[in-house]
C-alpha atoms as a PDB file:
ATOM      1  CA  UNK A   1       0.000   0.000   0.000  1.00  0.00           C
ATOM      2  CA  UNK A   2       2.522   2.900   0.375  1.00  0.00           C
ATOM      3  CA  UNK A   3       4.449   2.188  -2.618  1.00  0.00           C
ATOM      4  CA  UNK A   4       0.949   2.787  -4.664  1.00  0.00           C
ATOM      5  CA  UNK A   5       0.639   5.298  -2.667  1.00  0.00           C
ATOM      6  CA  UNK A   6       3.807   7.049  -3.434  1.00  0.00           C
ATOM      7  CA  UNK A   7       3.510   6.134  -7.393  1.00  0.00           C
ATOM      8  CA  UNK A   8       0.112   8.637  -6.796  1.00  0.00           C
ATOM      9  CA  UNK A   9       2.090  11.077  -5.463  1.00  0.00           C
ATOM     10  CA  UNK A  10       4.252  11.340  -8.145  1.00  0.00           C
ATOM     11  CA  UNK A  11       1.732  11.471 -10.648  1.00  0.00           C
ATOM     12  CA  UNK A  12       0.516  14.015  -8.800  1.00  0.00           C
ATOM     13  CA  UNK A  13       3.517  15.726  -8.590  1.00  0.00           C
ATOM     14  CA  UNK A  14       4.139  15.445 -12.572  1.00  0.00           C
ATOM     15  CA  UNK A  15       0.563  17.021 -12.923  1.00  0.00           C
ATOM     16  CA  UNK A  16       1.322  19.886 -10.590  1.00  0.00           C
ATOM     17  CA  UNK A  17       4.478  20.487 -13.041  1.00  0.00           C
ATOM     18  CA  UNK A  18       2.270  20.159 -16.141  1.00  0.00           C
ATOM     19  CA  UNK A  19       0.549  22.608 -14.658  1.00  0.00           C
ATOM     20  CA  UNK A  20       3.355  24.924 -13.782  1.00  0.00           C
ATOM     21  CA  UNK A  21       4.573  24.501 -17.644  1.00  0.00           C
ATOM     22  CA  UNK A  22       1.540  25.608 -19.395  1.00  0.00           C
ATOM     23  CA  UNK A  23       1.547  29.164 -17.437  1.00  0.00           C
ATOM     24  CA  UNK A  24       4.902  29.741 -18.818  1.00  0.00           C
ATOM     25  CA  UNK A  25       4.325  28.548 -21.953  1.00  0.00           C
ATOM     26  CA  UNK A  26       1.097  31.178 -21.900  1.00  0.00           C
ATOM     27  CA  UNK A  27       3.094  34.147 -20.213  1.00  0.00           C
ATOM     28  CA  UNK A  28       5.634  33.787 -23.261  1.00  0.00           C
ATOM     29  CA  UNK A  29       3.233  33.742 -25.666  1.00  0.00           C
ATOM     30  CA  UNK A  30       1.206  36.684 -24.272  1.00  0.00           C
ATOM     31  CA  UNK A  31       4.462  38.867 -23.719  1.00  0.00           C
ATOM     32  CA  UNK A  32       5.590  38.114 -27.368  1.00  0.00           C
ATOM     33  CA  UNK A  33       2.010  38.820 -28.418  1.00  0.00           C
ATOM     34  CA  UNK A  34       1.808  41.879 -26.793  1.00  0.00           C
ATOM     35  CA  UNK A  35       5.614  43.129 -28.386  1.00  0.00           C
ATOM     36  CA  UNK A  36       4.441  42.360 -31.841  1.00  0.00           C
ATOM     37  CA  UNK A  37       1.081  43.903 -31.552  1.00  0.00           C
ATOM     38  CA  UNK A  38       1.574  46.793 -28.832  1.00  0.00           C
ATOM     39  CA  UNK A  39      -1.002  45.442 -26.499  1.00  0.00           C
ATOM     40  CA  UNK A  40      -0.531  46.348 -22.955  1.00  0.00           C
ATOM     41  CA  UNK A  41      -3.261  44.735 -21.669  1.00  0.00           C
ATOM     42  CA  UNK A  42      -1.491  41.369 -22.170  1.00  0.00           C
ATOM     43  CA  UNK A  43       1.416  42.475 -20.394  1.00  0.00           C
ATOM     44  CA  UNK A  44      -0.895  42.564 -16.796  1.00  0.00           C
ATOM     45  CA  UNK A  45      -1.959  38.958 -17.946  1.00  0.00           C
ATOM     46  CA  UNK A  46       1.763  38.620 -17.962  1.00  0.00           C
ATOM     47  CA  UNK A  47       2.966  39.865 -14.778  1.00  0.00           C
ATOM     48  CA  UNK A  48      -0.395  38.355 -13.217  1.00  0.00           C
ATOM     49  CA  UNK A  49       0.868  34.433 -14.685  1.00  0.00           C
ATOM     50  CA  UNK A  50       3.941  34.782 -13.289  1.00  0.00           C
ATOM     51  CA  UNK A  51       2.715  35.708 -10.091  1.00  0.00           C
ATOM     52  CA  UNK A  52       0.890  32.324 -10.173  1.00  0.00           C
ATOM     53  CA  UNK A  53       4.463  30.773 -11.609  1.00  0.00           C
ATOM     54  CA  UNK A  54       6.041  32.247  -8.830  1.00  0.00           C
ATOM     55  CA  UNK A  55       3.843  30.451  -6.291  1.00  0.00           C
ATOM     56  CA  UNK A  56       3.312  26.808  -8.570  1.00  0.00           C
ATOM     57  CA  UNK A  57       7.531  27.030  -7.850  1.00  0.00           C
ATOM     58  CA  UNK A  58       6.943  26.581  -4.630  1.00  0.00           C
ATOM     59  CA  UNK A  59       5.060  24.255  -4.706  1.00  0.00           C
ATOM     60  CA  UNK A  60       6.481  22.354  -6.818  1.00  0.00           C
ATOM     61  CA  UNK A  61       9.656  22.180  -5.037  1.00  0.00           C
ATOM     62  CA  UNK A  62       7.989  21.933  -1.536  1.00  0.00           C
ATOM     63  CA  UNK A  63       6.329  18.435  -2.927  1.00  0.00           C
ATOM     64  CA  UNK A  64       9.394  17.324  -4.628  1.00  0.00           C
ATOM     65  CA  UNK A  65      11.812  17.875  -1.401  1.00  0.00           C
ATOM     66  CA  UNK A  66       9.154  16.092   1.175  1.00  0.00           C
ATOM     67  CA  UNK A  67       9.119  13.040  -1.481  1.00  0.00           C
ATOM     68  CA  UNK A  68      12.712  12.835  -1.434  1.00  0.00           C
ATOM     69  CA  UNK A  69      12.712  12.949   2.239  1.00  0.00           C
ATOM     70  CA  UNK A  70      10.449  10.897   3.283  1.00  0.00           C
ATOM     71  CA  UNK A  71      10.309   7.795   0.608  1.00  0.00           C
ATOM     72  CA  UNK A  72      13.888   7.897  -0.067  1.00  0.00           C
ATOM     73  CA  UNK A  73      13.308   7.056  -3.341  1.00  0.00           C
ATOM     74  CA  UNK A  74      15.682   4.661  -5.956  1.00  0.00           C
ATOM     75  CA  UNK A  75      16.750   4.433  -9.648  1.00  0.00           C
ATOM     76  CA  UNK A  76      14.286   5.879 -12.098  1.00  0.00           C
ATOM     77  CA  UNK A  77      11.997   7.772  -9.336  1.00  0.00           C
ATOM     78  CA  UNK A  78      15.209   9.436  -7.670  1.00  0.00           C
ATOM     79  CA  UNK A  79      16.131  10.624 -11.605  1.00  0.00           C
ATOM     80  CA  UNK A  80      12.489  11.559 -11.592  1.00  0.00           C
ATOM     81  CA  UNK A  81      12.489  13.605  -8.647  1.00  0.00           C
ATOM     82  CA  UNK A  82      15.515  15.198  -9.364  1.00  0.00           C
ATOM     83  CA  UNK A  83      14.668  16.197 -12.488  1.00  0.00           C
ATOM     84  CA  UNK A  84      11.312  17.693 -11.552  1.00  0.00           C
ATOM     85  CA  UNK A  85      13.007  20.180  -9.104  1.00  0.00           C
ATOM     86  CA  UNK A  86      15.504  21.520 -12.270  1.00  0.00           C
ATOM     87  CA  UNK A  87      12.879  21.343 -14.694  1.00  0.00           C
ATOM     88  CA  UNK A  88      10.700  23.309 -12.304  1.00  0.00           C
ATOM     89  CA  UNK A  89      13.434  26.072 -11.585  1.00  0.00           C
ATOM     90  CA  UNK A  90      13.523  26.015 -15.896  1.00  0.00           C
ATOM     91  CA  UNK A  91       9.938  26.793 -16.323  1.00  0.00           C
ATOM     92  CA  UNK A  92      10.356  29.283 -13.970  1.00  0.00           C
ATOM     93  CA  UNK A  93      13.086  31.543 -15.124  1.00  0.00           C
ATOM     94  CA  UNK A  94      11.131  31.246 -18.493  1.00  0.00           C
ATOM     95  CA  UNK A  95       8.319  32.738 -16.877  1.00  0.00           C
ATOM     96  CA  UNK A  96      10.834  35.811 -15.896  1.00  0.00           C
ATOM     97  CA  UNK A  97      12.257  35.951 -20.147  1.00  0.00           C
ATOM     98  CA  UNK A  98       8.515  36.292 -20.396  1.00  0.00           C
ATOM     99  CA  UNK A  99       7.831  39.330 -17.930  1.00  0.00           C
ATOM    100  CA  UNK A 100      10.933  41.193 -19.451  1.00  0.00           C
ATOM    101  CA  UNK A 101       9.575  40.814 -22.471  1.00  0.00           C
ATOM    102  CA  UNK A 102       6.355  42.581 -21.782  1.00  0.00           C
ATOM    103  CA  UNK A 103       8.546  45.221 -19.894  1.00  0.00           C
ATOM    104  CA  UNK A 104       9.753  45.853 -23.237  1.00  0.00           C
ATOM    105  CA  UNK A 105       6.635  46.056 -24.885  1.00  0.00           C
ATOM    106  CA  UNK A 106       5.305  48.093 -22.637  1.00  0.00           C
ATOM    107  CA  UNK A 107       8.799  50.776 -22.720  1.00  0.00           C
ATOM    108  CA  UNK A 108       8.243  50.918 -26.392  1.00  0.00           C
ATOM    109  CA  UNK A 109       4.372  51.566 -26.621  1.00  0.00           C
ATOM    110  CA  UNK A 110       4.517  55.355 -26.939  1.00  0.00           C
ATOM    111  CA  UNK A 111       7.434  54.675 -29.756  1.00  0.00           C
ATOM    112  CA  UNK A 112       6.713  55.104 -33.086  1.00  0.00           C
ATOM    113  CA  UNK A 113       6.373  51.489 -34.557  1.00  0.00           C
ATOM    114  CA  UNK A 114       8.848  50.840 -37.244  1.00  0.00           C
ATOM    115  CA  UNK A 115       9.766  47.855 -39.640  1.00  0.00           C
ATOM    116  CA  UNK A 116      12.762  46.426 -38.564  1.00  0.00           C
ATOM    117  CA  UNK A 117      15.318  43.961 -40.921  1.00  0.00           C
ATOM    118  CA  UNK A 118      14.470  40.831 -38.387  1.00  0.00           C
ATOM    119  CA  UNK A 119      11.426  38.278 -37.922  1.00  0.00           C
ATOM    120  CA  UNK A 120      10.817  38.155 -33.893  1.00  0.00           C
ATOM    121  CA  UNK A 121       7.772  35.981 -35.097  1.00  0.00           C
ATOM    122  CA  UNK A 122       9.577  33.305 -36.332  1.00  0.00           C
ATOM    123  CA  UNK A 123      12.109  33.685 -33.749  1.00  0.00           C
ATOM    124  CA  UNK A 124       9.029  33.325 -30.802  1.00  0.00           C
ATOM    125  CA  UNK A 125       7.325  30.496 -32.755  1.00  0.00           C
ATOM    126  CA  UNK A 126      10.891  28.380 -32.750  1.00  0.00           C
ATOM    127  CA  UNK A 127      11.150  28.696 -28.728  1.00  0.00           C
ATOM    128  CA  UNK A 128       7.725  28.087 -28.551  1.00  0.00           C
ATOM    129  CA  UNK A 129       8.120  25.018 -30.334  1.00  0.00           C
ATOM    130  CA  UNK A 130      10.690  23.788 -28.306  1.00  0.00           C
ATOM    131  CA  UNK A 131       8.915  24.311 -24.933  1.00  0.00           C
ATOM    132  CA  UNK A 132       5.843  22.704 -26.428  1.00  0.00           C
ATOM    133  CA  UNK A 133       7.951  19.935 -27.375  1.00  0.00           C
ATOM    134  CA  UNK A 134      10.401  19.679 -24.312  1.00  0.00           C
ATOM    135  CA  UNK A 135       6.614  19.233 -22.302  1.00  0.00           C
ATOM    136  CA  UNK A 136       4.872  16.807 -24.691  1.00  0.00           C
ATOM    137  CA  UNK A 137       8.327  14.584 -23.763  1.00  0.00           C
ATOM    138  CA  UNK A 138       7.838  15.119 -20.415  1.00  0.00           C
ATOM    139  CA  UNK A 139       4.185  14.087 -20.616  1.00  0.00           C
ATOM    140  CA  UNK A 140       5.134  11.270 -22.589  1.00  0.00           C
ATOM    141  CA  UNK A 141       8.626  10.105 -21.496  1.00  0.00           C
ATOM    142  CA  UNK A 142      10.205  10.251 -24.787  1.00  0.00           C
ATOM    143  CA  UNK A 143      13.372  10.545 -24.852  1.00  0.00           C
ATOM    144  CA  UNK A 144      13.943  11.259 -28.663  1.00  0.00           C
ATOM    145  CA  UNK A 145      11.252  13.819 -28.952  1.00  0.00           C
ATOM    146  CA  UNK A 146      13.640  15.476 -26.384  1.00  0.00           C
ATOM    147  CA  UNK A 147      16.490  14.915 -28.467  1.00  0.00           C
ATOM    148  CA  UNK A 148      14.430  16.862 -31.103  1.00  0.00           C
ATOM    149  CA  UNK A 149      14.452  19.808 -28.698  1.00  0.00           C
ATOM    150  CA  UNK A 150      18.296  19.915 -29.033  1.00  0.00           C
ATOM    151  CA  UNK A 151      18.942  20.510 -32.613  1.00  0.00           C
ATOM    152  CA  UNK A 152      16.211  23.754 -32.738  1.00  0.00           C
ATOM    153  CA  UNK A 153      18.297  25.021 -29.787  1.00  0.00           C
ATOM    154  CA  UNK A 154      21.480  25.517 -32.589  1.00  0.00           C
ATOM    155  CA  UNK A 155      18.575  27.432 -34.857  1.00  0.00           C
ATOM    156  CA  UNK A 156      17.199  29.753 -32.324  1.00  0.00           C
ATOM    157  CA  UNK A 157      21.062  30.498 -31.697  1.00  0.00           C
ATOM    158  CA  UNK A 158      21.646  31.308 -35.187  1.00  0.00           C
ATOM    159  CA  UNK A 159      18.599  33.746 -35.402  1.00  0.00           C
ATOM    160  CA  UNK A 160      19.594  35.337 -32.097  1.00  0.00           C
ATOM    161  CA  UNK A 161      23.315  36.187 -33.846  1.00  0.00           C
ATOM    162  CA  UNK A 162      21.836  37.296 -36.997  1.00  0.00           C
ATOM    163  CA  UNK A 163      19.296  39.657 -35.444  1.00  0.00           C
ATOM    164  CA  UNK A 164      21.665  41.090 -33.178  1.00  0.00           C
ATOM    165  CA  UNK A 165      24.289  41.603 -36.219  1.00  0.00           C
ATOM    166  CA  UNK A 166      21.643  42.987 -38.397  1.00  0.00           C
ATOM    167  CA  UNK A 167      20.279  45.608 -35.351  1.00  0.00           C
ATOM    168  CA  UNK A 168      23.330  46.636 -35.131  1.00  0.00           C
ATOM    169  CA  UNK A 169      23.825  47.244 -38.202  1.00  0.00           C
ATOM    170  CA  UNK A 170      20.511  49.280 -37.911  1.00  0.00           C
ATOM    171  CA  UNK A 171      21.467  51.725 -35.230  1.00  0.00           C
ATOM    172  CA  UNK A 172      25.036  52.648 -36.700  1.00  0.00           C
ATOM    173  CA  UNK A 173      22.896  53.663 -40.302  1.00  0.00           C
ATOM    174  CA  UNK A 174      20.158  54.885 -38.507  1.00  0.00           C
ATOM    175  CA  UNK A 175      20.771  56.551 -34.869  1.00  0.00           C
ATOM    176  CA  UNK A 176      16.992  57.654 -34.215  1.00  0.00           C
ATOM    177  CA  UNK A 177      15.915  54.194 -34.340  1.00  0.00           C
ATOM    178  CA  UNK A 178      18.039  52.721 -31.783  1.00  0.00           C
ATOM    179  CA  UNK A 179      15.640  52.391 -29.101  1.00  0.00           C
ATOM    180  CA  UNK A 180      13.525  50.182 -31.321  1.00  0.00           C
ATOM    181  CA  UNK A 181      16.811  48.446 -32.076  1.00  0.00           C
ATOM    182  CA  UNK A 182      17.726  48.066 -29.083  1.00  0.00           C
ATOM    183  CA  UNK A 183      14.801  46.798 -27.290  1.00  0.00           C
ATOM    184  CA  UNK A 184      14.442  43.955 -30.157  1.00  0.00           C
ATOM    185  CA  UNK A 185      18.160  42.813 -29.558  1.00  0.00           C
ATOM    186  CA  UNK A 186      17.156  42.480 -25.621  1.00  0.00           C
ATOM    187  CA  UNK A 187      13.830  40.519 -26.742  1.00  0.00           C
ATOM    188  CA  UNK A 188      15.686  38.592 -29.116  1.00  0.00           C
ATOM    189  CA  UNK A 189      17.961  37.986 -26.523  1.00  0.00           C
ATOM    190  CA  UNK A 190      15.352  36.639 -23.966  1.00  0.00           C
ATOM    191  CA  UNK A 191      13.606  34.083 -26.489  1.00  0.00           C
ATOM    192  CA  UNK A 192      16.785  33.084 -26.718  1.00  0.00           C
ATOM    193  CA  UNK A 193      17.383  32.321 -22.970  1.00  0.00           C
ATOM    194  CA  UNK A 194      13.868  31.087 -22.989  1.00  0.00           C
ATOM    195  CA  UNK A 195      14.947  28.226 -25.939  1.00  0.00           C
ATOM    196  CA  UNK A 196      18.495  27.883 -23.575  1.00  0.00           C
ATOM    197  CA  UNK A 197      15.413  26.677 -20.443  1.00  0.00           C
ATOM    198  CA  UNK A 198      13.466  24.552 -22.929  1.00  0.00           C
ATOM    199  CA  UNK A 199      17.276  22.822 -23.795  1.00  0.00           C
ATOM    200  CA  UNK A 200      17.473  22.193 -20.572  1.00  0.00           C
ATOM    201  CA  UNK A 201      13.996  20.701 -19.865  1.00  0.00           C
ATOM    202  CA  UNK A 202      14.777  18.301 -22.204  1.00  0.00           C
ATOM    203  CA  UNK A 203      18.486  17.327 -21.153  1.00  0.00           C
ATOM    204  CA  UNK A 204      16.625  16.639 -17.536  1.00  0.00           C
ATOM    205  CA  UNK A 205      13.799  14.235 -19.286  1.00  0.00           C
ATOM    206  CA  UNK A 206      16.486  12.345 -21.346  1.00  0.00           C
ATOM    207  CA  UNK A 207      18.695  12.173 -17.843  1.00  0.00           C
ATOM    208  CA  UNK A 208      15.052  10.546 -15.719  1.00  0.00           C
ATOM    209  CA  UNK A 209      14.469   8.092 -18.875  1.00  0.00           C
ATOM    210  CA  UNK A 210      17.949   7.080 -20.128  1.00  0.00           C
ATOM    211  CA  UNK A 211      19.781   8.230 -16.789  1.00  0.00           C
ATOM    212  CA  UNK A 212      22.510   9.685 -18.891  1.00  0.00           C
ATOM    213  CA  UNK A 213      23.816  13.185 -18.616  1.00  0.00           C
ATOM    214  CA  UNK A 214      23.773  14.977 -22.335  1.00  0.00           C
ATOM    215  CA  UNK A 215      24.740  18.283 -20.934  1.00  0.00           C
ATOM    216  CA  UNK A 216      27.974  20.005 -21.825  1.00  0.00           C
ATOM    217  CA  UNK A 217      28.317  17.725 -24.450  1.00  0.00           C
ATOM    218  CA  UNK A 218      29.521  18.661 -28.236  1.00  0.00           C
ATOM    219  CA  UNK A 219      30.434  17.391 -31.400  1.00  0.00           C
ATOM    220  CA  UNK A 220      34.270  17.811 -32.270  1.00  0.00           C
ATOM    221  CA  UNK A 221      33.057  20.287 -34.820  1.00  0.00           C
ATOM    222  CA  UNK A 222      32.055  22.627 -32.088  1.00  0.00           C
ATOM    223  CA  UNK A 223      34.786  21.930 -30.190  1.00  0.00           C
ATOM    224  CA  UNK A 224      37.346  23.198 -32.949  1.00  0.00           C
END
């Protein structure tokens, strides 16, 4: 009887995650949402999710410390557990990416609204792809769909280099734009460190399934 019971609690503690994940996934998308289209009243929603992430944190972690504590937990659910309480601190600092994101949106609302040389859409779509994705491999324990997370994470790099070449580019040509410039480098920026969490989400679901680390790890390509 208390080994079902602690397999409940663990489902319940992977729900309580789940749970955590989907308000940052819908904090990024509302602060990205609200850059692109100058809405502040999705920046509130914003600040108002990661309230809530703030607290789900908590949470989280109180549940996943009292597990370890008390069941003393071996093999797969010890990887399990562990992995919950760095995934959790993940979702979390995605959460923050997302508030300074709407800080920015809100900063350039009274700004005239120019076209800039650079696709933040595609850019926010990417990261949101790989949180989606880093999740759905949680939800499912699949360890390749994680795997999949990795190679977007070299993309969203990529765009984050070009855009920041290209806006600087911008403000040396054209000085009275370099607010707007400016701003889009730091947004571009934190997507970026948003994708850098989602990497990371999935590195700690391939560690619980495979229990093998993949962090730190490169091809000899990248190491030359």
């Amino acid at each position: 009887m208390p080994r079902i019971n602690f397999q409940q609690q663990l489902v319940a503690l992977k729900d309580k995650l789940l749970a955590m994940a989907a308000l940052s996934q819908q904090a990024l998308e509302f602060a990205l949402e609200a850059y692109l289209n100058g809405d502040l009243g999705l920046c509130s929603h914003v600040r108002e999710i990661e309230a809530a992430i703030n607290s789900a944190e908590r949470s989280v972690d109180e549940m996943a410390y009292d597990l370890l504590a008390k069941e003393q937990p071996m093999a797969i659910d010890l990887r399990f557990i562990l992995s919950v309480i760095k995934i959790n601190g993940d979702l979390e600092r995605i959460g923050d990416q997302a508030t300074n994101i709407a800080q920015r949106a809100e900063m350039l609302h009274d700004r005239p609204q120019i076209s800039l040389p650079i696709d933040i859409a595609n850019m926010g779509e990417k990261v949101g792809v790989m949180i989606r994705s880093a999740i759905q491999a949680l939800l499912e324990a699949d360890a390749k769909l994680a795997e999949s997370v990795l190679t977007l994470d070299d993309e969203v790099d990529a765009i984050n280099r070009t855009v920041q070449a290209e806006l600087v580019e911008v403000m040396q040509q054209h000085p009275h734009v370099s607010e707007q410039s400016l701003n889009a480098i730091i947004i571009s920026r934190n997507l970026e460190r948003a994708a850098d969490h989602a990497t990371n989400i999935a590195e700690d679901v391939i560690f619980w399934i495979r229990g093998s680390d993949v962090r730190h790890k490169m091809s000899l390509a990248e190491a030359d």
